[in-house]
N, C-alpha and C. Protein backbone atom coordinates (compact mmCIF):
# COMPACT_ATOMS: atom_id res chain seq x y z
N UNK A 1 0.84 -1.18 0.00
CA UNK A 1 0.00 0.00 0.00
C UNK A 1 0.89 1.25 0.00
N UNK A 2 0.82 1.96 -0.93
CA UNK A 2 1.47 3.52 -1.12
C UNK A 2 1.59 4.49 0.03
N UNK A 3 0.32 4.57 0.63
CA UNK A 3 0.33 5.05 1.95
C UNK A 3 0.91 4.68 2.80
N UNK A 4 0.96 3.48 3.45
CA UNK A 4 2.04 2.80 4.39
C UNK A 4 3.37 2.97 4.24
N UNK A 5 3.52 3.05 2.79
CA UNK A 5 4.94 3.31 2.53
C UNK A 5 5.58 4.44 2.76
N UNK A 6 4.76 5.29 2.30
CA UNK A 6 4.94 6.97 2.29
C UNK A 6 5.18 7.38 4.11
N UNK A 7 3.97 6.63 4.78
CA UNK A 7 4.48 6.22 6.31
C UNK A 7 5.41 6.31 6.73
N UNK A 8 5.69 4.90 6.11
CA UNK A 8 7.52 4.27 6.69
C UNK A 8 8.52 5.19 6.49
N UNK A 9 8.42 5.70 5.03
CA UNK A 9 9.65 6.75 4.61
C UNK A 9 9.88 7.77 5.07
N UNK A 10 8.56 8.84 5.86
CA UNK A 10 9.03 9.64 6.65
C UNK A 10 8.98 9.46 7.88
N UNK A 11 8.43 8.39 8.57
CA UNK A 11 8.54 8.18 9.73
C UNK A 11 10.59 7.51 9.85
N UNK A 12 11.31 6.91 8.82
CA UNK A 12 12.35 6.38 8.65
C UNK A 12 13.68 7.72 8.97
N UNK A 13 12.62 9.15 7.69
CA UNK A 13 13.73 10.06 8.03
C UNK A 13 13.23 10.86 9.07
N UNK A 14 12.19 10.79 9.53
CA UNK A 14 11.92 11.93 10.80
C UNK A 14 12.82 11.30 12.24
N UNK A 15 13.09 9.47 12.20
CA UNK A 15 13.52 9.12 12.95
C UNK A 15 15.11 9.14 13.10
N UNK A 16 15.73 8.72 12.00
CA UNK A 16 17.16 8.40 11.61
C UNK A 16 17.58 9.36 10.99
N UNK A 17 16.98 9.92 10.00
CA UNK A 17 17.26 10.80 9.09
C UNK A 17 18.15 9.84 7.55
N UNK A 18 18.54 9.98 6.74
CA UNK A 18 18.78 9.90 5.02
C UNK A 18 19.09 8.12 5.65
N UNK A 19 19.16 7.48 4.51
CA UNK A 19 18.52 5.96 4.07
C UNK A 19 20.56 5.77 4.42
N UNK A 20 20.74 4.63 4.70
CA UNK A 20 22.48 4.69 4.69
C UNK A 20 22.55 2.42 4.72
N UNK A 21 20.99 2.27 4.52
CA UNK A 21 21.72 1.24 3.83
C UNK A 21 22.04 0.90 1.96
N UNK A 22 22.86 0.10 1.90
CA UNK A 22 23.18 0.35 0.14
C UNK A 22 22.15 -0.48 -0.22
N UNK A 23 21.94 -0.11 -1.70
CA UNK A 23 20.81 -0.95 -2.06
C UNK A 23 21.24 -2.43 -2.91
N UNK A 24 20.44 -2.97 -2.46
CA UNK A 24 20.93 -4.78 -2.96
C UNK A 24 19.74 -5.33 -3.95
N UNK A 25 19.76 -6.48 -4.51
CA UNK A 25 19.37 -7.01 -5.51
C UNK A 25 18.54 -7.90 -4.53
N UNK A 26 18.69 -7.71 -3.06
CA UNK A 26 17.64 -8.55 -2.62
C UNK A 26 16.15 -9.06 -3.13
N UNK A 27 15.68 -10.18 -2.49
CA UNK A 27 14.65 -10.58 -3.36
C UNK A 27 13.40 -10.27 -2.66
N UNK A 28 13.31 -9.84 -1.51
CA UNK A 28 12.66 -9.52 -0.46
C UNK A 28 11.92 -8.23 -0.92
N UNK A 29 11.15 -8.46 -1.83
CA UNK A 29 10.15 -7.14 -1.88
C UNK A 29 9.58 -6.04 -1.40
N UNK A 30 9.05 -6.42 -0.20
CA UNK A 30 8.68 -5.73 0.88
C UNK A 30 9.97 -4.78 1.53
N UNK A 31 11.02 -5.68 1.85
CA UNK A 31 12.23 -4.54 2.12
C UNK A 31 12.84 -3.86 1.14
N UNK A 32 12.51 -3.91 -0.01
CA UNK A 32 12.92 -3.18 -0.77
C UNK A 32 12.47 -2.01 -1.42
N UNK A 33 10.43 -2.07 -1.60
CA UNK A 33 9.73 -1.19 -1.29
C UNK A 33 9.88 -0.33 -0.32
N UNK A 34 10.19 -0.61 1.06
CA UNK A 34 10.26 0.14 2.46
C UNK A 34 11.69 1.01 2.07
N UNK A 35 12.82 -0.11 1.43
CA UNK A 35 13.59 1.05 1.49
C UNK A 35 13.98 2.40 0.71
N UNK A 36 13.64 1.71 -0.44
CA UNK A 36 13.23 2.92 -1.75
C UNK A 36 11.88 3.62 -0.95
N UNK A 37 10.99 3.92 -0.28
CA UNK A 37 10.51 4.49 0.07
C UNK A 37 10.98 5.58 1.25
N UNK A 38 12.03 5.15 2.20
CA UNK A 38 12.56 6.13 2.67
C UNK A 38 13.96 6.82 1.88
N UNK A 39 14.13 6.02 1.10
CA UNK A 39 15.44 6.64 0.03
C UNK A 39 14.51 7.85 -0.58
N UNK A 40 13.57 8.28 -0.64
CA UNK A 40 12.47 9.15 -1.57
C UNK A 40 12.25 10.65 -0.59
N UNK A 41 12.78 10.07 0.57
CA UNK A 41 12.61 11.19 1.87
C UNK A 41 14.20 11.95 1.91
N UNK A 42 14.99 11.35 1.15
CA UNK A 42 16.78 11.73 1.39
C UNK A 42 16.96 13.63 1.36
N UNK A 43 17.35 13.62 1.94
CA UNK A 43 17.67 14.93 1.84
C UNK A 43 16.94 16.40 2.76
N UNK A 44 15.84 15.42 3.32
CA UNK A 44 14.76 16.07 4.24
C UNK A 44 15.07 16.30 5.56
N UNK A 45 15.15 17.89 5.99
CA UNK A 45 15.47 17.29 7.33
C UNK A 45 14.32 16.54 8.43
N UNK A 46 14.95 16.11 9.49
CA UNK A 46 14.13 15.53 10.68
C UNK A 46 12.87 16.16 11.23
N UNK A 47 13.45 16.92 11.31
CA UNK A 47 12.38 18.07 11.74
C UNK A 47 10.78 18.50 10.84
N UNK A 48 11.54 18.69 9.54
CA UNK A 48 10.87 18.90 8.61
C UNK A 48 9.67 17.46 8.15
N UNK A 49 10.68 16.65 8.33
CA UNK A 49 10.12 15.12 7.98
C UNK A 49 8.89 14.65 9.32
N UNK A 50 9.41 14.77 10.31
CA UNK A 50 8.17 14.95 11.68
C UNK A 50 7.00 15.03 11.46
N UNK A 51 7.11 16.90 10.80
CA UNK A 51 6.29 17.63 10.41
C UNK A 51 5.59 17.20 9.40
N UNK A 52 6.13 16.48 8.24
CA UNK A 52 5.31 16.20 7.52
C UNK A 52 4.46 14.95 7.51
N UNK A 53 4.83 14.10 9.08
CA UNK A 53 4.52 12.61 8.99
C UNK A 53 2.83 13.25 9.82
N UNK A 54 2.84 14.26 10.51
CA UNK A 54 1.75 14.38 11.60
C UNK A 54 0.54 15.02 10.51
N UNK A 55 1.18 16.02 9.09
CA UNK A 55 0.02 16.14 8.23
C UNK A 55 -0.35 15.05 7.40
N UNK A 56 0.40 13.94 6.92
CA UNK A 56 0.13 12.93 6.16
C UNK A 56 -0.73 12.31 7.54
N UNK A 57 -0.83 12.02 8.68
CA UNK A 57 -1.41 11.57 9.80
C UNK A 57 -2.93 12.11 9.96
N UNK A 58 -2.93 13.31 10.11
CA UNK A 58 -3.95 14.29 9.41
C UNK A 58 -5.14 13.75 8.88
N UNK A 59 -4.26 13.96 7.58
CA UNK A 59 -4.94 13.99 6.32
C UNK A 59 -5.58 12.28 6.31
N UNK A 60 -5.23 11.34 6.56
CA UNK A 60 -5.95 9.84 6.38
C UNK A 60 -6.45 9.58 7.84
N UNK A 61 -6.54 10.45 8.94
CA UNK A 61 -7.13 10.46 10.18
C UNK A 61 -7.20 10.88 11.11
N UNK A 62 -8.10 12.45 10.66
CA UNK A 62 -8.26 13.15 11.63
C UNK A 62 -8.67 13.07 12.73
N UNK A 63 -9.45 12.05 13.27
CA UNK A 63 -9.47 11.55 14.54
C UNK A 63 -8.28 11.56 15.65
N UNK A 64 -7.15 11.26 14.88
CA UNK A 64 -6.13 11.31 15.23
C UNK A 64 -5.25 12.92 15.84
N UNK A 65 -5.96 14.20 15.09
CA UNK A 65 -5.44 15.40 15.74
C UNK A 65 -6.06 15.68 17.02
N UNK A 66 -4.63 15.94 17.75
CA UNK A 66 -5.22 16.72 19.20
C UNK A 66 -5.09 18.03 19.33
């Protein structure tokens, strides 16, 4: 799911910040989606990335703003 991913990727750089594993030919799909998905966040800062995980949070569940 695109959304989940988009998730992971800034929740990946809001946490760690830029992607620093190399990318492999692994066959593992799922980790490879997840990681090209925070590779897509590179360059963002933490802060910034936070910020943008709580409007993507928002935006698919506002229930969720306090």
């Amino acid at each position: 799911d695109e959304e989940k991913l988009l998730f992971y990727g800034i929740f990946k750089q809001a946490t760690v910040g830029d992607c620093s594993i190399p990318e492999s030919e692994d066959v593992d799909w799922i980790k490879k989606a997840k990681t090209a998905a925070w590779r897509q966040q590179k360059g963002r800062n933490q802060r910034t990335a936070k910020e943008n995980f709580l409007v993507l949070l928002r935006r698919v569940g506002p229930e969720w703003d306090v």
